[in-house]
N, C-alpha and C. Protein backbone atom coordinates (compact mmCIF):
# COMPACT_ATOMS: atom_id res chain seq x y z
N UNK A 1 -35.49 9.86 -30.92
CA UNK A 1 -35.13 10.72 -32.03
C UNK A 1 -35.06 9.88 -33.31
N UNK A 2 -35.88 10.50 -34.15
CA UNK A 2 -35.80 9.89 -35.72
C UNK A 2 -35.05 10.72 -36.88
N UNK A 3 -34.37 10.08 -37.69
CA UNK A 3 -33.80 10.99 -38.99
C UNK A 3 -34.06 10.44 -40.02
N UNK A 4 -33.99 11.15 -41.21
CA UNK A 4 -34.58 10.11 -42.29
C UNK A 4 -33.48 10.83 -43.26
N UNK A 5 -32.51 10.34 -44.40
CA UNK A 5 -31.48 10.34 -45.21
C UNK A 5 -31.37 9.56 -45.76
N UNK A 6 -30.82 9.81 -47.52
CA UNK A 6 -29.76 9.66 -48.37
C UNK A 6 -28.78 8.32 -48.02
N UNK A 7 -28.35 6.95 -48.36
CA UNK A 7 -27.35 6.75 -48.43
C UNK A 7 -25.89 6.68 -49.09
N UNK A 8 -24.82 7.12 -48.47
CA UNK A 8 -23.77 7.02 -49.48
C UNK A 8 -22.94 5.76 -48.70
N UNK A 9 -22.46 4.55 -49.29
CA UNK A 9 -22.23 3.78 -48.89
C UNK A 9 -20.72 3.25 -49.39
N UNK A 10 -19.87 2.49 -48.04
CA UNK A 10 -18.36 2.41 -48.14
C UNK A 10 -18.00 0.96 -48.05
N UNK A 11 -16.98 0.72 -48.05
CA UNK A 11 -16.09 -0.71 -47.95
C UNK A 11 -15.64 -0.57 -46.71
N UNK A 12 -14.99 -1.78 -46.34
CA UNK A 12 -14.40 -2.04 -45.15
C UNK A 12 -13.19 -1.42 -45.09
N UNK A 13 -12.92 -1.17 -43.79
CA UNK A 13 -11.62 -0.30 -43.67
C UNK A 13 -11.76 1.09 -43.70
N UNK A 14 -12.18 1.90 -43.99
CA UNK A 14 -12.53 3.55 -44.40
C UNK A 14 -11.64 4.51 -42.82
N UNK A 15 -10.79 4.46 -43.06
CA UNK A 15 -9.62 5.44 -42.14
C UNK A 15 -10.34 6.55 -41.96
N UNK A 16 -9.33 7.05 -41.05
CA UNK A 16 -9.29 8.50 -40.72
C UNK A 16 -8.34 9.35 -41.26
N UNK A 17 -8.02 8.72 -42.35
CA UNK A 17 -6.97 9.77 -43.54
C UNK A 17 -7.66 9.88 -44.77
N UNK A 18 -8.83 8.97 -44.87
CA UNK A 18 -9.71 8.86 -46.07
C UNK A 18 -10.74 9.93 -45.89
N UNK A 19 -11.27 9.84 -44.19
CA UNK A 19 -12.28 10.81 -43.71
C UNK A 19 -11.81 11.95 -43.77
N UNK A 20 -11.02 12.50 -43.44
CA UNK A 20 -10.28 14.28 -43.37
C UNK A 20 -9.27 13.86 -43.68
N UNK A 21 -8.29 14.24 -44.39
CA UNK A 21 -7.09 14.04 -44.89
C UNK A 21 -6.20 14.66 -44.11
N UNK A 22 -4.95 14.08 -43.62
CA UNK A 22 -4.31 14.53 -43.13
C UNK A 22 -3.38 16.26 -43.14
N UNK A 23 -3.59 16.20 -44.46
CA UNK A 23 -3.20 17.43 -45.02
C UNK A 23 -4.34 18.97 -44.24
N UNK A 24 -5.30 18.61 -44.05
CA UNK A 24 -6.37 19.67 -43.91
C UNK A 24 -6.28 19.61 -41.83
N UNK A 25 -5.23 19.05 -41.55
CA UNK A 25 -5.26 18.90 -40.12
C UNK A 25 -4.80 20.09 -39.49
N UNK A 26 -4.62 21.07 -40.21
CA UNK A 26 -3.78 22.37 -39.54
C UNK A 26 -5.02 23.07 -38.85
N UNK A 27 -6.27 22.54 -39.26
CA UNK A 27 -7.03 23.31 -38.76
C UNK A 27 -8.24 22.92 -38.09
N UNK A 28 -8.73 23.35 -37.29
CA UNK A 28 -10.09 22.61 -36.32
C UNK A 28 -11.46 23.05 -36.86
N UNK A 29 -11.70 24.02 -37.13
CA UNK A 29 -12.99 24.67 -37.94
C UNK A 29 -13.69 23.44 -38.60
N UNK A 30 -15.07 23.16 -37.45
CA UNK A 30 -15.66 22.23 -37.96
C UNK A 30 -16.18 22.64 -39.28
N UNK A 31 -16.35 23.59 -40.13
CA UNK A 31 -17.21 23.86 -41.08
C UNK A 31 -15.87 23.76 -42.28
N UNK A 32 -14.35 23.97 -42.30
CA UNK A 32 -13.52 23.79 -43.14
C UNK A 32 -12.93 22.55 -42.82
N UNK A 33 -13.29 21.91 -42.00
CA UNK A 33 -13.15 20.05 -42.32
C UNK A 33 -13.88 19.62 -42.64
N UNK A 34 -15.43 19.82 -42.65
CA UNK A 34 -16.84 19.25 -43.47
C UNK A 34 -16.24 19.37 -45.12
N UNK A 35 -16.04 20.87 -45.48
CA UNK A 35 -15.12 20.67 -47.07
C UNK A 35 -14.50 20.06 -47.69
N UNK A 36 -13.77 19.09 -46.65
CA UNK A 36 -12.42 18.18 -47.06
C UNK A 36 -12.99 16.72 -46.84
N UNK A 37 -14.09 16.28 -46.18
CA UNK A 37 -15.01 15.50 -45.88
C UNK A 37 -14.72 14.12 -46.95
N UNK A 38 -14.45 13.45 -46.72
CA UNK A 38 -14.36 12.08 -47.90
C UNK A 38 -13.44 12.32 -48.80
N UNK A 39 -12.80 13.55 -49.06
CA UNK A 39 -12.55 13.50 -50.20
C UNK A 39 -11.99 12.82 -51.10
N UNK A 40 -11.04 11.36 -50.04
CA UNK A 40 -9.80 10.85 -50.98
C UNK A 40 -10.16 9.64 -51.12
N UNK A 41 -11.32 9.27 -50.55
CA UNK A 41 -12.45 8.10 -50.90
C UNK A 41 -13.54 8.14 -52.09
N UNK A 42 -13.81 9.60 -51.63
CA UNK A 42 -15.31 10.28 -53.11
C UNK A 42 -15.27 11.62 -52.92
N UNK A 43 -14.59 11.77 -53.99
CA UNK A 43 -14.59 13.28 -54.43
C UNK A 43 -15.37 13.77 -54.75
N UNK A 44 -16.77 13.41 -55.07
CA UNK A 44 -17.82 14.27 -55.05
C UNK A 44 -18.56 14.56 -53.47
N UNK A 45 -17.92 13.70 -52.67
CA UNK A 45 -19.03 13.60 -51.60
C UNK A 45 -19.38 15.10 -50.88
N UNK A 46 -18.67 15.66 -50.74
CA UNK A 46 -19.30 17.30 -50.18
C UNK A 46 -20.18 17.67 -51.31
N UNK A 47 -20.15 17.62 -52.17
CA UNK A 47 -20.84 18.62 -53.46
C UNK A 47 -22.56 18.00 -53.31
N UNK A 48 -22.66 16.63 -53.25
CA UNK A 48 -23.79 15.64 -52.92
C UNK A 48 -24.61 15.13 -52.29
N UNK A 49 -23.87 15.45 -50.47
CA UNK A 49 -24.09 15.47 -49.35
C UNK A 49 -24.91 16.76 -49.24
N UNK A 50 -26.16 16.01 -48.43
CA UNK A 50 -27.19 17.02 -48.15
C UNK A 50 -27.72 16.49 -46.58
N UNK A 51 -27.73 17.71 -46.08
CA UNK A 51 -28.24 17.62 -44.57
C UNK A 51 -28.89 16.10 -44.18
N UNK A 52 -28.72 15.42 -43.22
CA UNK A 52 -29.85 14.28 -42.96
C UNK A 52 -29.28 12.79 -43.04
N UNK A 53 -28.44 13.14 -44.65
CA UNK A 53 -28.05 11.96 -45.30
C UNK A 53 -27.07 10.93 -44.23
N UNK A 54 -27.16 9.32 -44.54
CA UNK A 54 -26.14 8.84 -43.95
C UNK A 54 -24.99 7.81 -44.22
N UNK A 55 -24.19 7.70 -43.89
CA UNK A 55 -23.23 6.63 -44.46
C UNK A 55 -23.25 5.22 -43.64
N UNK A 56 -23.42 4.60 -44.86
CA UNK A 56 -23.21 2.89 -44.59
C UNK A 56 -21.66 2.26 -44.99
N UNK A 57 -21.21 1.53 -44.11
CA UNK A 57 -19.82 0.80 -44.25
C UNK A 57 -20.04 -0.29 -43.62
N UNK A 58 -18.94 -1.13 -44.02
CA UNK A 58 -18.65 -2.25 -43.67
C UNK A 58 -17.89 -2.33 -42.13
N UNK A 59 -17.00 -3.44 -42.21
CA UNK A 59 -16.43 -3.37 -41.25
C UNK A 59 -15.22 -2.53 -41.00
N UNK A 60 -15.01 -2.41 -39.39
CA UNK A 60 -13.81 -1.13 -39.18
C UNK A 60 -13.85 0.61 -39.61
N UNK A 61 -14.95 0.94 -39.27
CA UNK A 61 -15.25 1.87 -40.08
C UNK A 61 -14.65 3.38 -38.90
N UNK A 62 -13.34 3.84 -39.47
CA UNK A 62 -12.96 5.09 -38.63
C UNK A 62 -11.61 4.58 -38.03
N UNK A 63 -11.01 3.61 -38.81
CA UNK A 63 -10.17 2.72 -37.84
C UNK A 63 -8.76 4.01 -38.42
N UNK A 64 -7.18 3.27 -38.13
CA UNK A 64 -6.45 4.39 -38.16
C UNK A 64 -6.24 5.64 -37.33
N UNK A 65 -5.94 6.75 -37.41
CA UNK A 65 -5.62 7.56 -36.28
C UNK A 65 -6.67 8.00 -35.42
N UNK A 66 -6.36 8.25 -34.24
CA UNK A 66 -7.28 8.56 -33.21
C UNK A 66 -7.55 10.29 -33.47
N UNK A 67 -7.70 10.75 -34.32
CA UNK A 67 -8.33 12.18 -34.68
C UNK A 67 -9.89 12.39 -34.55
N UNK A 68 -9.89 13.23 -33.61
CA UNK A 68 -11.57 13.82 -33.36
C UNK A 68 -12.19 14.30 -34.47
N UNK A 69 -11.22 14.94 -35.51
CA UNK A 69 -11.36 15.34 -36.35
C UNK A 69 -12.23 14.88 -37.46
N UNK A 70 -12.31 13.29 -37.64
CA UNK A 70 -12.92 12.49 -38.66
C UNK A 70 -14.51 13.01 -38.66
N UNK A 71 -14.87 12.16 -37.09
CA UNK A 71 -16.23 12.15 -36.43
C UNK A 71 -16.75 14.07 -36.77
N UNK A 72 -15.49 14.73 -36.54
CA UNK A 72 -16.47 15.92 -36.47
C UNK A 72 -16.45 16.97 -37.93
N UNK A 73 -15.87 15.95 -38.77
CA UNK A 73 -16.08 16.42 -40.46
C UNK A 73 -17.08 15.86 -41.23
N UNK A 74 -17.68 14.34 -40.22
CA UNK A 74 -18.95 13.95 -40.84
C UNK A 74 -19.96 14.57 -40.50
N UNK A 75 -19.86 14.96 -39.42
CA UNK A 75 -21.46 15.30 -38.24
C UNK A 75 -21.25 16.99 -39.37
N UNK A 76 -20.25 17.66 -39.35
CA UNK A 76 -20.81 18.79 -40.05
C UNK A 76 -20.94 19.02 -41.47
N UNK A 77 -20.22 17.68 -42.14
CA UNK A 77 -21.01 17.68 -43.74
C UNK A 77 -22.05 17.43 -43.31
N UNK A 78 -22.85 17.30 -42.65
CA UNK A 78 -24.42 16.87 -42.40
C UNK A 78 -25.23 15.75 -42.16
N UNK A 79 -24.36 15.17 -42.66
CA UNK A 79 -24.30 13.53 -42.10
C UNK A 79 -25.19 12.90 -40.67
N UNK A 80 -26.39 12.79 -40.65
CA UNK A 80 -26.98 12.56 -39.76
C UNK A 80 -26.44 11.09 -38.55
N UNK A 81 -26.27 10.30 -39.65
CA UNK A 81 -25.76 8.61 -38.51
C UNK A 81 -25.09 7.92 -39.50
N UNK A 82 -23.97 7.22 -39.17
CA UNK A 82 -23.26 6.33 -39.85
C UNK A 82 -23.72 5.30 -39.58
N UNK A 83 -23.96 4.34 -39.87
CA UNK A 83 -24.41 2.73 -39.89
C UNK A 83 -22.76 2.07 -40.50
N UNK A 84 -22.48 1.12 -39.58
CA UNK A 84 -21.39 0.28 -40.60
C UNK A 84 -21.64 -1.22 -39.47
N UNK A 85 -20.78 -2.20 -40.14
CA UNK A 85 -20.78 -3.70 -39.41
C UNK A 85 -19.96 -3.18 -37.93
N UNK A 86 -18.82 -2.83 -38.07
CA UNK A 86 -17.74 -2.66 -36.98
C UNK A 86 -17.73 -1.33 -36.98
N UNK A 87 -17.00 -0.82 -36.15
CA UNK A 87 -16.34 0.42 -35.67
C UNK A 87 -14.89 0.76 -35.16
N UNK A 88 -14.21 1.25 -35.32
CA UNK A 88 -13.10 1.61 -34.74
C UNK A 88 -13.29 2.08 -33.21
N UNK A 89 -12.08 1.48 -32.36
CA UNK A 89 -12.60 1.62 -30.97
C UNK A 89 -13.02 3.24 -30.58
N UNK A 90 -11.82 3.80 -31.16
CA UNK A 90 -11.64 5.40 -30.86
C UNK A 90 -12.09 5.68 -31.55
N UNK A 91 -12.69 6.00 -32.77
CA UNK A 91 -14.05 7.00 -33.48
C UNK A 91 -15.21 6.49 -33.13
N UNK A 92 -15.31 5.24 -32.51
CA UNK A 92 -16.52 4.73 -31.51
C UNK A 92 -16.51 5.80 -31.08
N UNK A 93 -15.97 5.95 -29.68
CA UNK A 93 -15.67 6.95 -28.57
C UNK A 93 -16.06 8.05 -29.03
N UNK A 94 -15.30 8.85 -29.75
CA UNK A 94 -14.83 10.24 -30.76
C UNK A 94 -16.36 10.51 -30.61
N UNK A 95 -16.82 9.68 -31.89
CA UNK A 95 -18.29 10.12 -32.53
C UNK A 95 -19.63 10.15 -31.65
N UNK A 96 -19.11 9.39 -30.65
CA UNK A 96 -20.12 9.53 -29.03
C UNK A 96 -19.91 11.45 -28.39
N UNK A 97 -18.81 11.06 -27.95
CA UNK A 97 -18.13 12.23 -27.12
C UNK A 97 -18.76 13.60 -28.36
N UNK A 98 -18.72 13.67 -29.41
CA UNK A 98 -19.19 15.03 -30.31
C UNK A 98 -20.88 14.76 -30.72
N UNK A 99 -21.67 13.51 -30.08
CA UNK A 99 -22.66 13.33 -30.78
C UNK A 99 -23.09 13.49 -31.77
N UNK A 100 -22.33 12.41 -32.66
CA UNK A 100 -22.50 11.60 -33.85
C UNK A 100 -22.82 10.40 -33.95
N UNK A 101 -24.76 10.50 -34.21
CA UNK A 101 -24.78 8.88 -34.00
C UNK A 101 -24.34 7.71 -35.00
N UNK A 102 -24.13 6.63 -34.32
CA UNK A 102 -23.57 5.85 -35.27
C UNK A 102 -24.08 4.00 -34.60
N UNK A 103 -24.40 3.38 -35.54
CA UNK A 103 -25.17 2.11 -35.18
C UNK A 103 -24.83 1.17 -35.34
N UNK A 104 -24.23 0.15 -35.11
CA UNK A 104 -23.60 -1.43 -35.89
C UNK A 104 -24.77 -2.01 -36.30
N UNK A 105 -24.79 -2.37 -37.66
CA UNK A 105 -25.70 -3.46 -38.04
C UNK A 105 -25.66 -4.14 -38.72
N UNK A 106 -24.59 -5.20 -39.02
CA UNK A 106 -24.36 -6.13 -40.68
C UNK A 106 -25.26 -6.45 -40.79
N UNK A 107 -26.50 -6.63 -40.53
CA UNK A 107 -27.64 -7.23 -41.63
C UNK A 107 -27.84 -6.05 -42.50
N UNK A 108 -28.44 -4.87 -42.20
CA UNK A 108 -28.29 -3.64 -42.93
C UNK A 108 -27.09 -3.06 -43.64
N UNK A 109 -26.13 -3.62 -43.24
CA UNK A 109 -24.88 -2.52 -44.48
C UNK A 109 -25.00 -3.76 -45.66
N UNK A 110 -25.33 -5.24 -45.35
CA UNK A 110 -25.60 -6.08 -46.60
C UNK A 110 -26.79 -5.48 -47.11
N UNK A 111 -27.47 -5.10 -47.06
CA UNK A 111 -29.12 -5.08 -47.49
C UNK A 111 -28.75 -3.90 -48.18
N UNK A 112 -28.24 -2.81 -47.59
CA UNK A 112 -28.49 -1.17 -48.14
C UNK A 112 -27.69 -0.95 -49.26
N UNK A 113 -27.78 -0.24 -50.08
CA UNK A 113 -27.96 0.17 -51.42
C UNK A 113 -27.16 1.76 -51.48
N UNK A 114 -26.16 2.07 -51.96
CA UNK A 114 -26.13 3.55 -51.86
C UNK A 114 -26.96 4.23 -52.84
N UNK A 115 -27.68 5.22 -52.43
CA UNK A 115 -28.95 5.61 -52.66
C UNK A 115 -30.34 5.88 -51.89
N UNK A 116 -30.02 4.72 -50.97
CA UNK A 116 -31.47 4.18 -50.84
C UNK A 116 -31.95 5.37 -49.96
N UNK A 117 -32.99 5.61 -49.04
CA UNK A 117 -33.49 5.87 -48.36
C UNK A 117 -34.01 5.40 -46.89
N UNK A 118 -33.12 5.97 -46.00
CA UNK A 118 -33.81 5.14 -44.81
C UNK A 118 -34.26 5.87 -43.85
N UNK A 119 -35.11 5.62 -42.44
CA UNK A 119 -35.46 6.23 -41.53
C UNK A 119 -34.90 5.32 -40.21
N UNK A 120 -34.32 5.78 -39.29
CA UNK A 120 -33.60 5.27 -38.02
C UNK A 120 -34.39 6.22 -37.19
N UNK A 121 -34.38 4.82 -36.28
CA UNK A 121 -34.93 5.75 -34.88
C UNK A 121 -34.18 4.94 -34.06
N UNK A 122 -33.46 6.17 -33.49
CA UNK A 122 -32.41 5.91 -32.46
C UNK A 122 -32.43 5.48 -30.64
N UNK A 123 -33.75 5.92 -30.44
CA UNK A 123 -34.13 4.59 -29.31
C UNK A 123 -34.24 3.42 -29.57
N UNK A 124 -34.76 3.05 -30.71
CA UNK A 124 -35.00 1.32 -30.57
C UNK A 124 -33.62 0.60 -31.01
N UNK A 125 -33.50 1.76 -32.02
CA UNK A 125 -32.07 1.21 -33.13
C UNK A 125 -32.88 0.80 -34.45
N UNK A 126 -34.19 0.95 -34.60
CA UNK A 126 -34.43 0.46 -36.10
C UNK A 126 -34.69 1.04 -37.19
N UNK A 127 -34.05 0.06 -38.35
CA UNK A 127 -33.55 1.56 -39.68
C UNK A 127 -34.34 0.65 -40.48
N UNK A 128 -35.05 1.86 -40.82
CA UNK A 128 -35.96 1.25 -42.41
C UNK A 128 -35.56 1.67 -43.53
N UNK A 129 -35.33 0.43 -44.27
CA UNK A 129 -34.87 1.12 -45.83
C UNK A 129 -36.01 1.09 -46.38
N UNK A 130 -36.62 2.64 -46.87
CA UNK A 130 -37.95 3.12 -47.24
C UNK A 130 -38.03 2.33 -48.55
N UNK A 131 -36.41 2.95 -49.45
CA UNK A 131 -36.50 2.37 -51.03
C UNK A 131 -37.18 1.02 -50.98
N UNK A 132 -36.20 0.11 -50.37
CA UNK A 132 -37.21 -1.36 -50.65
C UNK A 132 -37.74 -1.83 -49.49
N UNK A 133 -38.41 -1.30 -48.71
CA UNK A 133 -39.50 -1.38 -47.89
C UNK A 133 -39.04 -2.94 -47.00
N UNK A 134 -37.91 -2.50 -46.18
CA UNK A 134 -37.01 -3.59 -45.28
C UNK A 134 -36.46 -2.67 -44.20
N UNK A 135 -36.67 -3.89 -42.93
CA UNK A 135 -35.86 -2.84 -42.41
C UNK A 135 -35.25 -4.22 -41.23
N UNK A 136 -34.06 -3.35 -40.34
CA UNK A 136 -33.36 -3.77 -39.76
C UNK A 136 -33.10 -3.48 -38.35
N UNK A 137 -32.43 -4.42 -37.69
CA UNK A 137 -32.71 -4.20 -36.19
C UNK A 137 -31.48 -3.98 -35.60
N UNK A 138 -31.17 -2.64 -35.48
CA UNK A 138 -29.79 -2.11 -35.28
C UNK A 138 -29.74 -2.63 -33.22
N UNK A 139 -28.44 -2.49 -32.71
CA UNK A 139 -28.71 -2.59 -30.97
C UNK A 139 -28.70 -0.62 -30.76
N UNK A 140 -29.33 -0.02 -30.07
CA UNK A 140 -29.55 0.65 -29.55
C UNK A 140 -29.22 1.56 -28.63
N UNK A 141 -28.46 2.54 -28.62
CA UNK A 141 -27.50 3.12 -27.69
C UNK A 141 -28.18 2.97 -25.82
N UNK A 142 -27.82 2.58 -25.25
CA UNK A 142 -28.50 2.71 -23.63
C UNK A 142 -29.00 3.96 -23.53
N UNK A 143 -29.53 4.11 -22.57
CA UNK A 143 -30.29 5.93 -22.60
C UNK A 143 -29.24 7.06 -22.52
N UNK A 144 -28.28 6.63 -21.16
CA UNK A 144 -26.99 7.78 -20.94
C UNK A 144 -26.36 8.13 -22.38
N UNK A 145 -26.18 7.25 -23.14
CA UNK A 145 -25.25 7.62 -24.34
C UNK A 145 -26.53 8.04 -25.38
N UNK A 146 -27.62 7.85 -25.16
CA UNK A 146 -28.70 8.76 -25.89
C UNK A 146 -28.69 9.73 -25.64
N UNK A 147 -29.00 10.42 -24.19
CA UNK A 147 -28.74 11.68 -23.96
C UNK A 147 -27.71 12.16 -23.89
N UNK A 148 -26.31 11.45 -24.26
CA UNK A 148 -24.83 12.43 -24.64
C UNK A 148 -25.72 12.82 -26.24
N UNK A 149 -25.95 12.02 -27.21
CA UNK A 149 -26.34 12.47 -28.42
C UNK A 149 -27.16 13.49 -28.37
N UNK A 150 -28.61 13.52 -27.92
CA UNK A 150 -28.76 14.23 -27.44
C UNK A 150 -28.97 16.13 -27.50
N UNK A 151 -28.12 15.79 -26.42
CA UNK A 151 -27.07 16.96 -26.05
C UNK A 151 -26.08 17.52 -27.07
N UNK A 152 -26.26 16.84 -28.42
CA UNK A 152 -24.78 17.02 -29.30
C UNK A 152 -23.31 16.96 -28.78
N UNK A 153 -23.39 16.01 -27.94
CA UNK A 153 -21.98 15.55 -27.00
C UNK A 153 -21.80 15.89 -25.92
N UNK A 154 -20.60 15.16 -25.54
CA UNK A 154 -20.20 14.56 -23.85
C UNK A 154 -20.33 16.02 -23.50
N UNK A 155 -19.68 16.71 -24.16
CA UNK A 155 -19.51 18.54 -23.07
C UNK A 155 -21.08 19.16 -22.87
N UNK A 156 -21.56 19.51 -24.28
CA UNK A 156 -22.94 19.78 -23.45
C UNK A 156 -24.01 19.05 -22.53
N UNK A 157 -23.53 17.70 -22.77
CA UNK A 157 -24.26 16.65 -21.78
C UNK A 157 -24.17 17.19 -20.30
N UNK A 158 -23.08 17.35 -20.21
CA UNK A 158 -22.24 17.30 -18.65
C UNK A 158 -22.76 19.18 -18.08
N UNK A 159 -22.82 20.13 -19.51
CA UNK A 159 -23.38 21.01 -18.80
C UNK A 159 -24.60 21.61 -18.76
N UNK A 160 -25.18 20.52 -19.17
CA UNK A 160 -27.30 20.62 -19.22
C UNK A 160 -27.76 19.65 -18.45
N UNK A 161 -26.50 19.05 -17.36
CA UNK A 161 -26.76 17.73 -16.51
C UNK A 161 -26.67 18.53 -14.99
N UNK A 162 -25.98 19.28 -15.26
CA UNK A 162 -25.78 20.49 -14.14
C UNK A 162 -26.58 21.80 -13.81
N UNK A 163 -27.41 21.53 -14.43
CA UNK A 163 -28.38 22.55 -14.57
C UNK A 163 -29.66 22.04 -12.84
């Protein structure tokens, strides 16, 4: 599977109170947490965010509370794959389990540009930044956790595995 997006790009550290704000937690509606999406990081980011697009961060990226919630306010602002250096253990997990892909690659979160343009293909792991014609060699999800993505997560995995 290939996607091609937009980057909007973060610093190290980027919580899960920055991603959905704690305040907007009363409610699960993936489509009224996509609204609240970044907001206390970049307040424009819903208005800007367009299908496909993806976010680059640094290290620790999702760290802070263990809310499903984060992972599943990016995947429905539209947010195709996060790229960052690190990950938080549990929005690791999170963003697996809801299939949201997401890639470690510090050579690429140095290189990328917010703006730029890239294309990932998520078998090999490699993301091309189209803008300046570079690209990078992300590691590659194993196949099982390809086909949780997939599937758009662990639940439909488990019931299109049963079929």
């Amino acid at each position: 599977m290939k996607v091609k997006g937009r980057v909007f790009k973060y610093g190290d550290n980027v919580d899960t109170d920055v991603i959905i704000p704690a305040r907007y937690l009363n409610t699960s509606d993936p489509k009224e947490l996509a609204g609240h999406c970044m907001e206390d990081i970049d307040i424009d980011f819903v208005k800007n965010v367009k299908p496909k697009d993806i976010i680059v961060a640094d290290k620790n990226f999702g760290c802070g509370s263990s809310r499903e919630h984060a992972p599943i306010a990016i995947k429905e602002s539209g947010i195709s794959c996060v790229i960052a250096s690190t990950f938080a253990r549990i929005f690791y997990r999170n963003a697996i389990n809801i299939g949201l892909p997401i890639l470690e690659c510090e050579e690429a979160v140095r290189a990328i540009d917010a703006g730029d343009e890239l294309q990932i293909d998520f078998s090999t792991g490699l993301i091309e930044n189209i803008t300046k014609s570079e690209s990078y060699q992300g590691e590659p999800f194993p196949e099982f956790m390809q086909q949780i993505i997939n599937n758009n997560g662990l639940i439909e995995y488990i019931k299109n595995s049963k079929k």
